[in-house]
C-alpha atoms as a PDB file:
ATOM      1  CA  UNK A   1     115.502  65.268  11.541  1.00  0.00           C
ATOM      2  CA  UNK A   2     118.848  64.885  13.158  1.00  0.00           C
ATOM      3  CA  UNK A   3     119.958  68.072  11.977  1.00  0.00           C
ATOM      4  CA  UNK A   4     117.150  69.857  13.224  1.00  0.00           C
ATOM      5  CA  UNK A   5     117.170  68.136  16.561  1.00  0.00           C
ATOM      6  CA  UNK A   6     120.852  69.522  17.065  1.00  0.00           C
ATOM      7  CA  UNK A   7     119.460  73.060  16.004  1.00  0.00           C
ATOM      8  CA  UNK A   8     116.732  72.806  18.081  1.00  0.00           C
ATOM      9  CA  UNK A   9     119.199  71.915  21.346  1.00  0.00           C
ATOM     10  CA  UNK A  10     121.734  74.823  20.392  1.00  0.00           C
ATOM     11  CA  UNK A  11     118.725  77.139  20.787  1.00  0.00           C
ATOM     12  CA  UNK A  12     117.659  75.517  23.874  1.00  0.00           C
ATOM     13  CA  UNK A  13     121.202  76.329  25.384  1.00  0.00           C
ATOM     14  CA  UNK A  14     121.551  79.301  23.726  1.00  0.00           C
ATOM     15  CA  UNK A  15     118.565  80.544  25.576  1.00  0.00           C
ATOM     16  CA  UNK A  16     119.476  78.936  28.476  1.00  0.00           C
ATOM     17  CA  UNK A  17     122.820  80.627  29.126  1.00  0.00           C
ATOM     18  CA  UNK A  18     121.239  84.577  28.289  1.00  0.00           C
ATOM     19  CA  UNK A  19     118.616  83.216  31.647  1.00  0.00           C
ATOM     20  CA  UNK A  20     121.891  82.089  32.791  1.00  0.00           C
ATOM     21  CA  UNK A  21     123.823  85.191  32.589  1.00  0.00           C
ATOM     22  CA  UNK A  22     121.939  86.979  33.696  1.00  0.00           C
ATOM     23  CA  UNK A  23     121.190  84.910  37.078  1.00  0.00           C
ATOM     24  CA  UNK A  24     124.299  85.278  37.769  1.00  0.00           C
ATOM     25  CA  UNK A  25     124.630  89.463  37.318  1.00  0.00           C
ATOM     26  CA  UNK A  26     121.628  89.402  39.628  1.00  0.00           C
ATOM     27  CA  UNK A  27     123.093  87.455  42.146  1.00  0.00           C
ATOM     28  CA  UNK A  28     126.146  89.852  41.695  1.00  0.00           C
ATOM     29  CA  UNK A  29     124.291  92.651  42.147  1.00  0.00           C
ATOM     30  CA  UNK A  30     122.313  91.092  44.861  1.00  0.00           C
ATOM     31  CA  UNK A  31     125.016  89.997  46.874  1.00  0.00           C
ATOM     32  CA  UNK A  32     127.102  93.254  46.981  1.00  0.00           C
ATOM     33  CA  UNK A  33     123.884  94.545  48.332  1.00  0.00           C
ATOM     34  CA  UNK A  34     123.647  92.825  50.805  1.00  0.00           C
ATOM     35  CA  UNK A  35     127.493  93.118  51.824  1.00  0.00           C
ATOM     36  CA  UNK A  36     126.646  97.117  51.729  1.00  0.00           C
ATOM     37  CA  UNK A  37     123.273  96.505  54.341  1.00  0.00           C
ATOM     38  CA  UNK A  38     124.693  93.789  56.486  1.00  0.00           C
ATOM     39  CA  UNK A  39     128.053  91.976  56.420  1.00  0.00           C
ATOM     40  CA  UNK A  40     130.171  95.598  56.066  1.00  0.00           C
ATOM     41  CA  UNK A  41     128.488  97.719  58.731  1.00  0.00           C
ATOM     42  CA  UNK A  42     129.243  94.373  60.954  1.00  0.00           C
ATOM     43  CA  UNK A  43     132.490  94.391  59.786  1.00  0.00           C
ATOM     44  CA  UNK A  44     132.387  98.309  61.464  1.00  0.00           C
ATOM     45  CA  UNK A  45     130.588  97.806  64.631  1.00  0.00           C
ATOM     46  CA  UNK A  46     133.065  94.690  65.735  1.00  0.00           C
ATOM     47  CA  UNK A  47     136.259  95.617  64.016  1.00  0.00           C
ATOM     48  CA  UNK A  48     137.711  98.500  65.270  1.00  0.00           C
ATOM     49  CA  UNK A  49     141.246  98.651  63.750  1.00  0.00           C
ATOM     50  CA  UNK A  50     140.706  99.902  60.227  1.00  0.00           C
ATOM     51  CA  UNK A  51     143.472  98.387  58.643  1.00  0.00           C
ATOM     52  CA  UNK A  52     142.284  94.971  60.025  1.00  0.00           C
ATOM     53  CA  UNK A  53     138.812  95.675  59.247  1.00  0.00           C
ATOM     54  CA  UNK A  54     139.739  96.646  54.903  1.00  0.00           C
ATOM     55  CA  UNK A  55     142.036  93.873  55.249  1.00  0.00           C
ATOM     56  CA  UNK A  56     139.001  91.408  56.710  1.00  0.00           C
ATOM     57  CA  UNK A  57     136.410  93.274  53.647  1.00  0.00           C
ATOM     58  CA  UNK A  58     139.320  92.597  50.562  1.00  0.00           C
ATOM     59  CA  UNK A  59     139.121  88.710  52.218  1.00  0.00           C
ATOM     60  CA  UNK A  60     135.148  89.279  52.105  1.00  0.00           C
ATOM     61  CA  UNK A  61     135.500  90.498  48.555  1.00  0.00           C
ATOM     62  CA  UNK A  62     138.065  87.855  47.259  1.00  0.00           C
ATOM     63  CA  UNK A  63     135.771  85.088  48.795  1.00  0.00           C
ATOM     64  CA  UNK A  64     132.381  86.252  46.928  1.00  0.00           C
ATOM     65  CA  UNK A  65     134.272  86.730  43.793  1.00  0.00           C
ATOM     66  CA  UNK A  66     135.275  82.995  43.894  1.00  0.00           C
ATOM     67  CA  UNK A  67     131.903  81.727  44.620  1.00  0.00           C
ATOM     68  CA  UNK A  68     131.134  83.742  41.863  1.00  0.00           C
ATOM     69  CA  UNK A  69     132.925  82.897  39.473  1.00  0.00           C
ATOM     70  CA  UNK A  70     132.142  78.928  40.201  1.00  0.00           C
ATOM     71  CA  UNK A  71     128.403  79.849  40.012  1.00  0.00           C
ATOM     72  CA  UNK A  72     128.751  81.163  36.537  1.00  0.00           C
ATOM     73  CA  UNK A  73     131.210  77.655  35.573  1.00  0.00           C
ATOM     74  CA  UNK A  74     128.541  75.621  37.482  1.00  0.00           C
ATOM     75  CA  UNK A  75     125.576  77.442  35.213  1.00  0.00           C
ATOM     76  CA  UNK A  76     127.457  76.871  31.771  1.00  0.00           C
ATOM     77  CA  UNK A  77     127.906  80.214  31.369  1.00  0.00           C
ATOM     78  CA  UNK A  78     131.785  79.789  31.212  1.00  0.00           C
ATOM     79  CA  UNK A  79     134.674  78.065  31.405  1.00  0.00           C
ATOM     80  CA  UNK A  80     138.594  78.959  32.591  1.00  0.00           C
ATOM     81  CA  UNK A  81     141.946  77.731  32.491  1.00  0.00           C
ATOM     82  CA  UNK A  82     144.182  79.819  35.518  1.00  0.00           C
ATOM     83  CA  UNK A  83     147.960  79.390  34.591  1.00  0.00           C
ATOM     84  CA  UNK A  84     150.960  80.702  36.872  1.00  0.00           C
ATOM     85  CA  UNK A  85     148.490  81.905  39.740  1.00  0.00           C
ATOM     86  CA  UNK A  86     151.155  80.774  42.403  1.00  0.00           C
ATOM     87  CA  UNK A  87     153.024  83.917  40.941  1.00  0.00           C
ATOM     88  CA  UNK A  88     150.464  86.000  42.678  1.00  0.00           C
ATOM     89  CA  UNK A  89     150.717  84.456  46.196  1.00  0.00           C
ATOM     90  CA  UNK A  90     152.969  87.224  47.632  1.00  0.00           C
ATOM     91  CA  UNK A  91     152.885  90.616  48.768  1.00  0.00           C
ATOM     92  CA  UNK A  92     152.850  93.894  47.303  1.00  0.00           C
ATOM     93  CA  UNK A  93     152.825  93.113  43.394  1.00  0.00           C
ATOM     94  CA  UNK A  94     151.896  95.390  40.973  1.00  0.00           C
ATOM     95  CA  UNK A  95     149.905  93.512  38.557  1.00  0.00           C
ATOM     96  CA  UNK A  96     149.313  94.738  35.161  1.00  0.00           C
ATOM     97  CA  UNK A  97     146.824  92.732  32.661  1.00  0.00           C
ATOM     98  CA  UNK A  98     144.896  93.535  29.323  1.00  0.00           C
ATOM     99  CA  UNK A  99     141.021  93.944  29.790  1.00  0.00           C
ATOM    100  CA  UNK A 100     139.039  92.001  27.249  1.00  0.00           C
ATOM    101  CA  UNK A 101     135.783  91.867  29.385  1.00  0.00           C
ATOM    102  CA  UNK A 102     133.797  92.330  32.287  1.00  0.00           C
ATOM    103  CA  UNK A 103     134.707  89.843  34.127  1.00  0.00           C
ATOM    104  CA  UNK A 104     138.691  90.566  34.227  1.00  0.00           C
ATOM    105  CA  UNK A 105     139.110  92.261  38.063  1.00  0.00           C
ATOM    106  CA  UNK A 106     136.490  89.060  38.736  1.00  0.00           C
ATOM    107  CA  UNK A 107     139.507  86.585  38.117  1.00  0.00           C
ATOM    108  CA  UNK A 108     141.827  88.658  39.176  1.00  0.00           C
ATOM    109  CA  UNK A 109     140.823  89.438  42.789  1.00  0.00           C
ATOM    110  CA  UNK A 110     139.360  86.113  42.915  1.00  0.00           C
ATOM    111  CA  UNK A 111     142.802  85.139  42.555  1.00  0.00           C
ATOM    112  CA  UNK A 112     144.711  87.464  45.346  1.00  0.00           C
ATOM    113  CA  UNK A 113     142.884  87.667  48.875  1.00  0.00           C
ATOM    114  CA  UNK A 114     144.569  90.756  49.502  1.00  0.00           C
ATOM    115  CA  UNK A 115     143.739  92.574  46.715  1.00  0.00           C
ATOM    116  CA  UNK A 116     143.971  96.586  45.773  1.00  0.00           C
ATOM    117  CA  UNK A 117     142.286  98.342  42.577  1.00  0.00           C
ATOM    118  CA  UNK A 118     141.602 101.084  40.741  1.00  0.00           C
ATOM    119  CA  UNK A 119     137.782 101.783  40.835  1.00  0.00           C
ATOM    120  CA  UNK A 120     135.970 104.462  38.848  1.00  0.00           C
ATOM    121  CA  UNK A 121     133.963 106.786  41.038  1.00  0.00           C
ATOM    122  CA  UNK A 122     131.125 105.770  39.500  1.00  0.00           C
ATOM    123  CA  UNK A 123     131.225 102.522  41.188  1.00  0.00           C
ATOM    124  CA  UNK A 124     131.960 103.816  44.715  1.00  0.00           C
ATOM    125  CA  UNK A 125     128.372 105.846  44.027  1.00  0.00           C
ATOM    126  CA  UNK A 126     126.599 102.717  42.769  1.00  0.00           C
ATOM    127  CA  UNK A 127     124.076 100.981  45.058  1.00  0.00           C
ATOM    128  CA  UNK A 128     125.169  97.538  44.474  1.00  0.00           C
ATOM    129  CA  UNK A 129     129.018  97.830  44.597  1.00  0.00           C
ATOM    130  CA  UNK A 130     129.789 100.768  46.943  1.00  0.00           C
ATOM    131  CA  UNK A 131     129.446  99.208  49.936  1.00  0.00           C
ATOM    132  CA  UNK A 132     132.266  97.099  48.984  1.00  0.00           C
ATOM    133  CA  UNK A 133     134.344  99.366  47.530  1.00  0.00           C
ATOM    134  CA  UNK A 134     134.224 101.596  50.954  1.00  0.00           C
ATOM    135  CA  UNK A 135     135.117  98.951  53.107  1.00  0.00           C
ATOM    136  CA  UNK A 136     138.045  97.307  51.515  1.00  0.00           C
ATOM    137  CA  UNK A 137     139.698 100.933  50.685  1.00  0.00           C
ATOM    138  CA  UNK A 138     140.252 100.312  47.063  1.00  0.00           C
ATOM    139  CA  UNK A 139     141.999 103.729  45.282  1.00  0.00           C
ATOM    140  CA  UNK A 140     139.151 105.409  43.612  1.00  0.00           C
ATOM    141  CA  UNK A 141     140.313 107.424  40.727  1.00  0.00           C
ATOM    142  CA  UNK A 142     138.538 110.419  41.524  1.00  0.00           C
ATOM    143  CA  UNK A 143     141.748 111.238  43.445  1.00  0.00           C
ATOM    144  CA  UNK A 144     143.276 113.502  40.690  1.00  0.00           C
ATOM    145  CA  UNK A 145     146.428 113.912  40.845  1.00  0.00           C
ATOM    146  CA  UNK A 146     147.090 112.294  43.841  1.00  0.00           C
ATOM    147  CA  UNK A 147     146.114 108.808  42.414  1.00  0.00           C
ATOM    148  CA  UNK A 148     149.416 108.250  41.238  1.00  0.00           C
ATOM    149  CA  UNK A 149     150.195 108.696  45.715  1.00  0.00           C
ATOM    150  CA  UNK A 150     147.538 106.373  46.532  1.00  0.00           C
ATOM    151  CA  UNK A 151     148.560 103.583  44.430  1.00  0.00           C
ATOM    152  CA  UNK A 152     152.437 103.555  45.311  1.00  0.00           C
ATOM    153  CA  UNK A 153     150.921 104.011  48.785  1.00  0.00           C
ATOM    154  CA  UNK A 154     148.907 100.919  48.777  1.00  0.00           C
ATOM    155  CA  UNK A 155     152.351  99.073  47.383  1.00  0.00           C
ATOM    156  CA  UNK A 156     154.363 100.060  49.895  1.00  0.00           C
ATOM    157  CA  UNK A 157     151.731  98.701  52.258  1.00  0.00           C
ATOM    158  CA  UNK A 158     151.982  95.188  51.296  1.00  0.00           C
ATOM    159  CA  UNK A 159     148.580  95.109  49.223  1.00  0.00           C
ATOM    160  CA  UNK A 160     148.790  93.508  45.358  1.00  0.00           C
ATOM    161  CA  UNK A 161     147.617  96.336  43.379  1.00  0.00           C
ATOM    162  CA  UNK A 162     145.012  95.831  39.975  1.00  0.00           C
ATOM    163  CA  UNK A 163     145.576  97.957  37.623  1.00  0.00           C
ATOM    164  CA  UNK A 164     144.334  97.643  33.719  1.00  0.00           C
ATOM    165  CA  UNK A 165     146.913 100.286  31.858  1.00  0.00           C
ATOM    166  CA  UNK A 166     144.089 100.477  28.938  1.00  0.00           C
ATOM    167  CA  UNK A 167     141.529 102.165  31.419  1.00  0.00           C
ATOM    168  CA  UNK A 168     138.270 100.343  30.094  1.00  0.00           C
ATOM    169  CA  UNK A 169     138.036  96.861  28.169  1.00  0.00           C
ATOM    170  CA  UNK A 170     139.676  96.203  24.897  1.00  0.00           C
ATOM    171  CA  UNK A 171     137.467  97.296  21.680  1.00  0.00           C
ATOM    172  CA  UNK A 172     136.557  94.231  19.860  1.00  0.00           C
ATOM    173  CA  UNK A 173     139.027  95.322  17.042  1.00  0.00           C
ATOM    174  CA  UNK A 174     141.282  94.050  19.339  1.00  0.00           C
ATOM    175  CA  UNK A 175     143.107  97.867  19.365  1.00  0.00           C
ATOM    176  CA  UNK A 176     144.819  98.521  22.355  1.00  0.00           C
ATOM    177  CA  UNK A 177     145.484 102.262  23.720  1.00  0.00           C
ATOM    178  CA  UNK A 178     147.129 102.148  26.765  1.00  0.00           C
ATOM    179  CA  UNK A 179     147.673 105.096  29.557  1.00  0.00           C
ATOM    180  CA  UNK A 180     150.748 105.624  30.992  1.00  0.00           C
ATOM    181  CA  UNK A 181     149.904 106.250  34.045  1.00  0.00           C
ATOM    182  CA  UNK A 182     150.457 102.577  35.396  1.00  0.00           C
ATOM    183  CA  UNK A 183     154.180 103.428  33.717  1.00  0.00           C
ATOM    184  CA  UNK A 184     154.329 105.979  36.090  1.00  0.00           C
ATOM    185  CA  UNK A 185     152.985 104.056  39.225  1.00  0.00           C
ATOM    186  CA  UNK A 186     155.699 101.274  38.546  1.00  0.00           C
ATOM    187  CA  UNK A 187     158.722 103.244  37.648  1.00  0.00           C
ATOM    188  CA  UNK A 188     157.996 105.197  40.886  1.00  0.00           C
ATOM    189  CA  UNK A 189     156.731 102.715  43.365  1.00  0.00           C
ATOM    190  CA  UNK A 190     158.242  99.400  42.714  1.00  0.00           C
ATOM    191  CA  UNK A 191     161.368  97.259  41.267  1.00  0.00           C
ATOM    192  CA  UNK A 192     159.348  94.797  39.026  1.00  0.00           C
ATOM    193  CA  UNK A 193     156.167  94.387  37.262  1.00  0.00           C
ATOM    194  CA  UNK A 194     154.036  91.026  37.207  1.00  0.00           C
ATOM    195  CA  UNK A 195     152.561  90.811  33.697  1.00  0.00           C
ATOM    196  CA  UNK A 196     149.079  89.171  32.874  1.00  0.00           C
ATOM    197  CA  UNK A 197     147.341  88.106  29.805  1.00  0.00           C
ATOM    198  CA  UNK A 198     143.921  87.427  30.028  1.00  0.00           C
ATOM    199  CA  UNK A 199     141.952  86.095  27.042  1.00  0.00           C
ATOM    200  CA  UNK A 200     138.338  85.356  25.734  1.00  0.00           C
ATOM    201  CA  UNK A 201     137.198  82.749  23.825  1.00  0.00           C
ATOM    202  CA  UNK A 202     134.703  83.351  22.150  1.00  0.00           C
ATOM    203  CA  UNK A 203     135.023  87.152  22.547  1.00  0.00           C
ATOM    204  CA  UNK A 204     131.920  88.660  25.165  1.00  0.00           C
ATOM    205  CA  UNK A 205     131.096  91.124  27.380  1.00  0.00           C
ATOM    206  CA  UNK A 206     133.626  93.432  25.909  1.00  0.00           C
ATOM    207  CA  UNK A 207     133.346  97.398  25.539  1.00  0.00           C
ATOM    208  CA  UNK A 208     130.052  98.034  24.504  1.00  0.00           C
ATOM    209  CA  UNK A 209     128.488  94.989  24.367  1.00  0.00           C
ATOM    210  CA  UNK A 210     125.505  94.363  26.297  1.00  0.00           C
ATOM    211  CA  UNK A 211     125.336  91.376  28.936  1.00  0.00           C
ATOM    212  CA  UNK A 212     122.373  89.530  27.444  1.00  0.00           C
ATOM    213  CA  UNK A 213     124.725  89.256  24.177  1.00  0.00           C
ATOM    214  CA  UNK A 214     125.796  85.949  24.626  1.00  0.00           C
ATOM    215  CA  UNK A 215     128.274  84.184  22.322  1.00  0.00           C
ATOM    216  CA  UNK A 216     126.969  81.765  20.581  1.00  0.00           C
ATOM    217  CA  UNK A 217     128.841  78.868  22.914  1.00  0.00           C
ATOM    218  CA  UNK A 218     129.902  78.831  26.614  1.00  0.00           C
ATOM    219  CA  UNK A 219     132.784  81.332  26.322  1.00  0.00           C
ATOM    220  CA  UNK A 220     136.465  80.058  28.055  1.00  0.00           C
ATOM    221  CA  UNK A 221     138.810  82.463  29.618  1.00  0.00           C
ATOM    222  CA  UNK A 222     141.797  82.111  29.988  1.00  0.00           C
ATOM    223  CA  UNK A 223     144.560  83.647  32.721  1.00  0.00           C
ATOM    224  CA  UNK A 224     147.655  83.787  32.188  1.00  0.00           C
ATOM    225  CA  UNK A 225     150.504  85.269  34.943  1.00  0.00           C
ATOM    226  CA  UNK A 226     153.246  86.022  33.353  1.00  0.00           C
ATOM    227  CA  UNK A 227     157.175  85.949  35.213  1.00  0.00           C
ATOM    228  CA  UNK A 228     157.948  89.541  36.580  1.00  0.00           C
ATOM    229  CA  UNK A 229     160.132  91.783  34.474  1.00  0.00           C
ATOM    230  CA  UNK A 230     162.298  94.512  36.409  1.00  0.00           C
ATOM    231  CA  UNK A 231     161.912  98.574  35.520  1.00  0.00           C
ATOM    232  CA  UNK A 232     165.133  99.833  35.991  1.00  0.00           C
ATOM    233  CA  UNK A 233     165.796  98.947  32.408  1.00  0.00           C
ATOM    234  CA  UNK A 234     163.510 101.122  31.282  1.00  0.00           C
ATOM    235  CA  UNK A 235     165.069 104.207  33.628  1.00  0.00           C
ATOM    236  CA  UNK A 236     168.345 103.415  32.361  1.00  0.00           C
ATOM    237  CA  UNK A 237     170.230 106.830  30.981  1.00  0.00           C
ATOM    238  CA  UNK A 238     166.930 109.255  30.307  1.00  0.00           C
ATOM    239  CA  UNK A 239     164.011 110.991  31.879  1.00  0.00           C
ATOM    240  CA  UNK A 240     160.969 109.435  33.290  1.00  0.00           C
ATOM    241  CA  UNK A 241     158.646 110.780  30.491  1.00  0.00           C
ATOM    242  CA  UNK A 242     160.678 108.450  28.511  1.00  0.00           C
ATOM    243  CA  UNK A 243     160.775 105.550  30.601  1.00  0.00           C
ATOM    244  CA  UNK A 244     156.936 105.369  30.996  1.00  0.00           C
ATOM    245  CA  UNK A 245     156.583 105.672  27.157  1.00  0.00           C
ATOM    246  CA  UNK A 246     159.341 102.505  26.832  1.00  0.00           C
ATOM    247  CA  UNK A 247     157.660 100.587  29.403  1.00  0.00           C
ATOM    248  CA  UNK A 248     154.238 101.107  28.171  1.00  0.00           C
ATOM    249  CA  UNK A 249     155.513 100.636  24.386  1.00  0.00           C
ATOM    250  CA  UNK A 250     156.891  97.640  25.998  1.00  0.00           C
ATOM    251  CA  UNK A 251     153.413  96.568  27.382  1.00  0.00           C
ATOM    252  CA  UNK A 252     151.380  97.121  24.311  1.00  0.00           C
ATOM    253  CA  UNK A 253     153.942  94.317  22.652  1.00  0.00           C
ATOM    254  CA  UNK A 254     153.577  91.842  25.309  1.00  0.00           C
ATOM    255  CA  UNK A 255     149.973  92.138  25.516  1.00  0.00           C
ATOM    256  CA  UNK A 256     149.289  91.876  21.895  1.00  0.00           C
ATOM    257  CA  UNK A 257     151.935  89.115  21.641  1.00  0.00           C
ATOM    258  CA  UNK A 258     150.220  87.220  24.602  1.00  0.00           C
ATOM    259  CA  UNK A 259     146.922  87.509  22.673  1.00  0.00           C
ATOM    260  CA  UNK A 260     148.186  86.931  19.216  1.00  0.00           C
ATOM    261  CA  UNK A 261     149.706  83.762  20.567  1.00  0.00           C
ATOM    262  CA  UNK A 262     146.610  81.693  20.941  1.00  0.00           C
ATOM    263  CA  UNK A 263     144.560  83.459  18.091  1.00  0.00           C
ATOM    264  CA  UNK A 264     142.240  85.473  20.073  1.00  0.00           C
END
C-alpha cells in the first residue's frame, strides 16, 4: 500500500508540474502581450530620448524575467543555483554561454538589467515577444552581414551582450556545433570574454522537445559565470580566420568541460 501511495503522489506531481508549466508559458506569453499593448507604447509617448527609453524597456525586460523565473521556482516547476553572478555586474561584457534549454536568455537577462541579445527574426514578428524585442533594441539577426556591426556596436555602447555561439539549444546527445561568428564579434570588438556554463538537471526543454514534456522531477539549473579570459592570445602571430577557429575550438573545450564536470 505504501508503495502505491508514493506512486500514486509522483503522478499527482507529475501532473501537476505539466498544468504547471504550462501556467507559467501562458503567463509568459501573456505578459509580453501586454508589454507590446500597454507598458511599451507608454514607454514611447513619455520617453522621448530613445536611448533612455531601450535602456528603461531592457530594465522592463530584466524585471519580468525575474518575476518569472520565481513564478516557475514558486510553482515547483524548477529549481536554480546562480554562481559568480557578481561577475556580470559591469558594463559592456560579452557573455558567451552553452544553450541546453529554453529557458537559458531567461537566466541570463534576468541576471544583467542592461542586457543586449541576439534575437531571431522570427521573434521580432511574433505577437507575444515583439513588442519587447522593438523596444529594448536587441540585434536581430536578420541584419546579414552587418550583424557582426551591430553587436560590436552595442559593446562599445556599454550594453552586456547575449550571445549563444551554438545558435539554437544543445541536442540532447549533448553534441555541440558551435558558429564562429561570436569568435568574430570578440576578436573584433572587445579585449576579454566572460564565459558561462549553464546546466540542466534533469535534461528539459531542449531542441526539439516539446514544453508539456516534463522530466520526470522538478528539473534544477544551474549558472555558472565563469572568470573572463583575454583574446589577444588567440590573435597572437596569424590571421583572424585562425583566431576565431582557436577561440571557438577553445570554447567547445570549456563548455564541454564545464558540463562534463558535474555529469550532465
Amino acid at each position: 500500500m505504501a508503495g502505491a501511495g508514493a506512486g500514486m503522489l509522483d503522478r499527482v506531481n507529475y501532473l501537476w508540474r505539466v498544468v504547471a508549466t504550462g501556467l507559467s508559458f501562458t503567463a509568459f506569453g501573456m505578459g509580453g502581450l501586454v508589454q507590446w499593448l500597454l507598458i511599451f507604447p507608454c514607454l514611447n509617448l513619455f520617453v522621448r530620448d530613445p536611448q533612455r527609453r531601450s535602456r528603461m524597456a531592457r530594465a522592463i525586460i530584466h524585471r519580468s524575467f525575474v518575476l518569472f523565473i520565481q513564478l516557475m521556482r514558486a510553482l515547483g516547476v524548477l529549481t536554480f543555483d546562480i554562481r559568480g553572478a557578481e561577475r556580470l555586474q559591469r558594463s559592456g561584457l560579452l557573455i558567451l554561454a552553452n544553450h541546453p534549454t529554453l529557458l537559458d536568455v531567461v537566466f541570463l537577462v534576468s541576471l544583467i538589467p542592461n542586457a543586449d541579445c541576439i534575437v531571431r527574426s522570427g521573434l521580432a514578428r511574433n505577437l507575444f515577444t515583439r513588442g519587447p524585442i522593438k523596444a529594448s533594441g536587441y540585434v536581430c539577426n536578420d541584419s546579414g552581414s552587418g550583424l557582426v556591426e551591430d553587436c560590436i556596436s552595442s559593446l562599445r555602447s556599454g550594453k552586456n551582450l547575449v550571445i549563444f555561439p551554438e545558435g539554437t539549444r544543445t541536442p540532447r546527445d549533448g553534441h555541440r556545433q558551435l558558429h564562429r561568428g561570436a569568435a568574430y564579434i570578440a576578436l573584433r570588438g572587445t579585449s576579454s570574454v566572460t564565459p558561462v556554463v549553464i546546466r540542466c538537471s534533469p535534461p528539459t526543454l531542449s531542441k526539439g522537445e516539446p514544453w508539456y514534456r516534463v522530466p520526470p522531477r522538478c528539473f534544477h539549473v544551474t549558472v555558472e559565470v565563469g572568470v573572463d579570459f583575454p583574446v589577444a592570445p588567440f590573435l597572437a602571430g596569424t590571421t583572424e580566420a585562425i583566431a576565431a577557429r582557436r577561440l571557438t575550438d577553445h570554447l567547445v573545450a570549456y563548455f564541454n568541460a564545464g558540463c562534463a564536470s558535474a555529469g550532465s
